[in-house]
Protein backbone atom coordinates (compact mmCIF):
# COMPACT_ATOMS: atom_id res chain seq x y z
CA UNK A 1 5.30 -12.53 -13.48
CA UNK A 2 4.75 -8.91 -14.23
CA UNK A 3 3.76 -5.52 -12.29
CA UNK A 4 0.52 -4.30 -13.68
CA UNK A 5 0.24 -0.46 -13.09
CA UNK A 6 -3.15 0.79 -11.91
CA UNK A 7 -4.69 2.90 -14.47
CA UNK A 8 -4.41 6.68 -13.27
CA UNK A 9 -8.18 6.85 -15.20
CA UNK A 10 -9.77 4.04 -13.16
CA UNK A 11 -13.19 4.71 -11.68
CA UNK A 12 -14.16 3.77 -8.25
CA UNK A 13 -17.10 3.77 -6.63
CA UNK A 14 -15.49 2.19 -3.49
CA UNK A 15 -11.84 1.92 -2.74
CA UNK A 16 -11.09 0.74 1.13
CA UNK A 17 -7.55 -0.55 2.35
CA UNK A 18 -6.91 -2.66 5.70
CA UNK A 19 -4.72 -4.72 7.50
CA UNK A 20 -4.44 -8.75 7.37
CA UNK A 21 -2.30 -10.20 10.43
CA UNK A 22 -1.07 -13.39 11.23
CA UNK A 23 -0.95 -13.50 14.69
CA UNK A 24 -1.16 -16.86 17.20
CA UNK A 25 -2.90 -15.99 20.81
CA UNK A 26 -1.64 -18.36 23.08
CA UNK A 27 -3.59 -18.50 26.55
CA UNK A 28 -2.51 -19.76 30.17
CA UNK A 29 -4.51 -22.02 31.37
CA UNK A 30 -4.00 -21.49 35.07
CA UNK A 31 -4.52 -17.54 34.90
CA UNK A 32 -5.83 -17.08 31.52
CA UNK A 33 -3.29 -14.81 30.66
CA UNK A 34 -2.93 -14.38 26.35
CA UNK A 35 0.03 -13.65 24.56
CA UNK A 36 -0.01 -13.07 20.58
CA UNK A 37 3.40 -14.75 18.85
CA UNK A 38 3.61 -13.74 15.12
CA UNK A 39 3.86 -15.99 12.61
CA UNK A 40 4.44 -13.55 9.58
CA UNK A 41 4.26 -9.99 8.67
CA UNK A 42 1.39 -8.08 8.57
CA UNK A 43 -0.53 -7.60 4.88
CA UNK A 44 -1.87 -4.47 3.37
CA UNK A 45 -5.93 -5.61 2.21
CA UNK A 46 -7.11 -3.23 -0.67
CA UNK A 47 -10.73 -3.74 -1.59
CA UNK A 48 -11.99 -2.13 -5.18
CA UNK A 49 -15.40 -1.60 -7.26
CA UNK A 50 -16.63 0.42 -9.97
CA UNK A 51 -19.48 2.93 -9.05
CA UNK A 52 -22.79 1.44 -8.77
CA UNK A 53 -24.35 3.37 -11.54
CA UNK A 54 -22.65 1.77 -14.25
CA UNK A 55 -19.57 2.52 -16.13
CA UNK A 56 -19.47 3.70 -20.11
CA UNK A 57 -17.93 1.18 -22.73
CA UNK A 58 -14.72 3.49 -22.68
CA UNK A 59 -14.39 3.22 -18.37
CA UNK A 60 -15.55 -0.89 -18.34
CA UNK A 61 -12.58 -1.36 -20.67
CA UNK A 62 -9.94 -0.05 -18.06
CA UNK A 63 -10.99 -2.32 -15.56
CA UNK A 64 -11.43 -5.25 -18.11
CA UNK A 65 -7.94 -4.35 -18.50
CA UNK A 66 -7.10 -4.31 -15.28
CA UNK A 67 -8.11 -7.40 -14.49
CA UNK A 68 -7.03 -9.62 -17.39
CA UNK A 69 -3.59 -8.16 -17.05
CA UNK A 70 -3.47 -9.65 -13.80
CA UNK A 71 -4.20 -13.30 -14.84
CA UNK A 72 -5.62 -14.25 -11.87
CA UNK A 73 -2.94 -14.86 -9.00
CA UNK A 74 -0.15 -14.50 -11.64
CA UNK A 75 1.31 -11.04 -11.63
CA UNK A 76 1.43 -8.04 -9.23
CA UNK A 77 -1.28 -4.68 -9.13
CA UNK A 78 0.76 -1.59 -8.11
CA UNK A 79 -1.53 0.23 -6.35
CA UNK A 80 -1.65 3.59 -4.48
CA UNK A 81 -4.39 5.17 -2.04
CA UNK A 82 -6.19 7.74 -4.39
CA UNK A 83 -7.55 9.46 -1.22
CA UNK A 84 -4.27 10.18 0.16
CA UNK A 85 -2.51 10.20 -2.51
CA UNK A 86 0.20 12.53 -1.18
CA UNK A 87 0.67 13.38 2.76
CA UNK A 88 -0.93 15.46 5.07
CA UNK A 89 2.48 16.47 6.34
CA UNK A 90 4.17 19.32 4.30
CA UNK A 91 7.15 17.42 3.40
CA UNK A 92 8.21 17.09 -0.39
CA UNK A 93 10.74 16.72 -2.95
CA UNK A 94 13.06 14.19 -3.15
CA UNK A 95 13.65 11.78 -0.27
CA UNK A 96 15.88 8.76 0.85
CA UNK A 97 16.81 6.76 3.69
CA UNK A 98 19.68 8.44 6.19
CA UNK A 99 21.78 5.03 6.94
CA UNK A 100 21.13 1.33 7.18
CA UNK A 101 17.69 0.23 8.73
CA UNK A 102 17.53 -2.92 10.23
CA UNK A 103 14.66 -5.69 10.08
CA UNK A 104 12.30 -4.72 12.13
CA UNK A 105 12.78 -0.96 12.40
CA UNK A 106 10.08 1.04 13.50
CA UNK A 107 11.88 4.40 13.51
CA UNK A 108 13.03 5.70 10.29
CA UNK A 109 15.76 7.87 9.48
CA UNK A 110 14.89 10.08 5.98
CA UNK A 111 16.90 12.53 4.44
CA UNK A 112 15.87 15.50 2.93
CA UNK A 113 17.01 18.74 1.45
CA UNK A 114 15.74 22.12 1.83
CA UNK A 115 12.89 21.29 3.55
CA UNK A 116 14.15 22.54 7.13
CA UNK A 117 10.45 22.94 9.21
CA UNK A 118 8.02 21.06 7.05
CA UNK A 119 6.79 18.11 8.31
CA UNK A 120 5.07 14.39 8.28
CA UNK A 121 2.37 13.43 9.90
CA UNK A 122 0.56 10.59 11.18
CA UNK A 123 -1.82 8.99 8.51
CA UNK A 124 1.28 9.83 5.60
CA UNK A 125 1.74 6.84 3.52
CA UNK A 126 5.76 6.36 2.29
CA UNK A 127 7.18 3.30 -0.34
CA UNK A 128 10.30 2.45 1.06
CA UNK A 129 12.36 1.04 -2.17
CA UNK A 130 10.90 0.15 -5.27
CA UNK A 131 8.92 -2.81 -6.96
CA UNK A 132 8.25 -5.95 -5.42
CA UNK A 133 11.31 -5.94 -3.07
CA UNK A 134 9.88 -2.47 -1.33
CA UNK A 135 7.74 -1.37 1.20
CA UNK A 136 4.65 0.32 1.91
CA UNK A 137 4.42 2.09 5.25
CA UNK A 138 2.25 4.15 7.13
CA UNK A 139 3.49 7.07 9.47
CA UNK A 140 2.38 6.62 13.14
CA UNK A 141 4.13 9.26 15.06
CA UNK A 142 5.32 12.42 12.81
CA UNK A 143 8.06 14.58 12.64
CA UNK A 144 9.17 17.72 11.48
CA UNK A 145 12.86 18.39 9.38
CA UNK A 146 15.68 19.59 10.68
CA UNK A 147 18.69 20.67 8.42
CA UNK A 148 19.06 17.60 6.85
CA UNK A 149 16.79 14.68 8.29
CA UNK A 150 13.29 14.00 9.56
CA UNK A 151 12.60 10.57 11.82
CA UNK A 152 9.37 9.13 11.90
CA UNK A 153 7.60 6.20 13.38
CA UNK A 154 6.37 3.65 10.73
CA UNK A 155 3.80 0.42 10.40
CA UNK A 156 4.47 -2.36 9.76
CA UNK A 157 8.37 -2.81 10.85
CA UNK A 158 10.83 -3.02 8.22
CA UNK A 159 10.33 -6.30 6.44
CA UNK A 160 13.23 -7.68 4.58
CA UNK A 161 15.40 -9.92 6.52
CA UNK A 162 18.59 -7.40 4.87
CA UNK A 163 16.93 -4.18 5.82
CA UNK A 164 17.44 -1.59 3.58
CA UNK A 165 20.68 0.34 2.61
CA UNK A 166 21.14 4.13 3.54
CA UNK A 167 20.66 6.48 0.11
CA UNK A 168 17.21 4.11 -0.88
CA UNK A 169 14.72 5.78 -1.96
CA UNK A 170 11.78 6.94 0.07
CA UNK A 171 8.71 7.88 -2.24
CA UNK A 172 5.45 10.08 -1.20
CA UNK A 173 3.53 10.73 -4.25
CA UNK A 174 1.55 8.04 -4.94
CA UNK A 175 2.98 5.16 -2.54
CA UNK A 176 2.69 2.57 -3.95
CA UNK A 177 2.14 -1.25 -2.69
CA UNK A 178 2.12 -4.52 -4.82
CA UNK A 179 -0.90 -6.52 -4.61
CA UNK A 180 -2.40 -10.02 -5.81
CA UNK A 181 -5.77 -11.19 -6.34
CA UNK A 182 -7.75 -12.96 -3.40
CA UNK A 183 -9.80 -15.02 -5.70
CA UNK A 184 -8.74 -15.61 -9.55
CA UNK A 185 -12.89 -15.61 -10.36
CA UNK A 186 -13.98 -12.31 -11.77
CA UNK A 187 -17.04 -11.42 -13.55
CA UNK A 188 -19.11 -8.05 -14.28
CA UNK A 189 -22.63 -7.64 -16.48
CA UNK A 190 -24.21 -4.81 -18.46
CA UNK A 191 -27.42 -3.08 -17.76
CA UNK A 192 -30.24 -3.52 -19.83
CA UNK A 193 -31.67 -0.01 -21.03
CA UNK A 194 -28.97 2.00 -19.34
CA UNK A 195 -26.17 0.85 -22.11
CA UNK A 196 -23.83 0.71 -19.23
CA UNK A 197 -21.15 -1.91 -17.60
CA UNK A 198 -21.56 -2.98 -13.78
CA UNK A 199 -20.39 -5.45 -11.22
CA UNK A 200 -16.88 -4.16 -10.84
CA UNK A 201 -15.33 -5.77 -7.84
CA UNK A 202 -12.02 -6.75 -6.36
CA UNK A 203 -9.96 -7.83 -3.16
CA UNK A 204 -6.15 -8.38 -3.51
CA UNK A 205 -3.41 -8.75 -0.35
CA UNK A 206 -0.27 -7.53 -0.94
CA UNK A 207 2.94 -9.78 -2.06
CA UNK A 208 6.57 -9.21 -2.50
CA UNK A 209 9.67 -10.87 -3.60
C-alpha cells in the first residue's frame, strides 16, 4: 500500500467532490415518526475527468500515471480541491491544534501566531494530521483569531476513536484527503484525426488507516 500524490500538472475538465453517508432511517409505525442511527462515518466522494477535447500525448501520460499507480483498489490518491485550494478566510501560516480533541468533536480549537483578526470562513477546507491516519474537514461556522487561537465549527466530527493530540498539525494549503478507486476498471481511447487522448474518468471514496 502506497500514497500516490496527485500530479500538480493534471488536467481536468471536471473535478466535483460530495458526501457518501451511511445512515439507517428507522420509522414508527404507529406515528410514522423517522429517526436516522449511523452506522459509520461519513465519506468524502471526489469525481475526476480529463477535458472533453482531448488531452496531448505529454497530458494523457499524467493521468495514465495516475491511474496505474493506483493499482486499482490497492493504494491511496492524495487529493486536494483545486478550486479551493486555499481558504476564503484570511487565515495563514502555520497552524496546529490548541489541546486534545475528542472523537466526535465538532468545535475545533487551532492555534495560530500573528495572525490576531484574520479569519476562517465557512466553505475553508483544513487536513487535520497527516497521511492516512488524518482528516479532511470542512469549516461550517467561521471564526476570526484572537491573540493566540481561532475556534471553528467543522464536518464531519473528529473521526479517530483517540482523537487527536494538542500541537497536530492543521494544514490549509492544499488539504488534502486520501482516496481509493470505486471501480478497479479503467479505460480511455484516442481520437482519430485530432492526434489526441480522451475518456479520462474517475470516482474514488476516501479511506484511512
Amino acid at each position: 500500500m502506497a500514497i500516490i500524490a496527485m500530479s500538480t500538472s493534471l488536467r481536468c475538465g471536471m473535478y466535483a467532490f460530495g458526501q457518501r453517508r451511511f445512515d439507517v432511517a428507522e420509522m414508527s409505525d404507529s406515528t410514522g415518526a423517522t429517526q436516522a442511527r449511523l452506522l459509520g462515518p461519513p465519506r468524502w466522494t471526489l469525481s475526476m475527468a480529463a477535458p472533453n477535447i482531448g488531452l496531448s500525448e505529454a497530458d494523457a501520460a499524467v493521468w495514465e500515471t495516475m491511474i496505474l499507480s493506483l493499482r486499482g483498489g490497492v493504494n491511496f490518491l492524495s487529493a486536494w480541491d483545486i478550486v479551493k485550494n486555499a481558504p476564503r478566510g484570511t487565515c495563514r501560516g502555520t497552524m496546529t491544534l490548541s489541546g486534545a480533541h475528542a472523537q466526535g468533536a465538532t468545535t475545533v480549537l487551532i492555534a495560530v501566531t500573528g495572525q490576531s483578526g484574520l479569519t476562517l470562513v465557512p466553505g475553508d477546507w483544513l487536513q487535520i494530521g497527516s497521511g492516512t491516519t488524518g482528516q479532511l474537514v470542512k469549516v461550517m461556522a467561521g471564526g476570526t483569531a484572537g491573540a493566540a487561537t481561532i475556534s471553528v465549527v467543522v464536518e464531519p466530527p473528529i473521526r479517530p476513536a483517540a482523537g487527536y493530540a494538542g500541537g497536530t498539525a492543521v494544514t490549509w494549503d492544499k488539504a488534502l484527503g486520501h482516496y481509493k478507486l470505486v471501480s478497479p476498471a479503467a479505460q480511455w481511447n484516442w481520437v482519430p484525426g485530432l492526434n489526441t487522448v480522451a475518456g479520462f474518468a474517475i470516482d474514488l471514496v476516501e479511506q484511512w488507516t
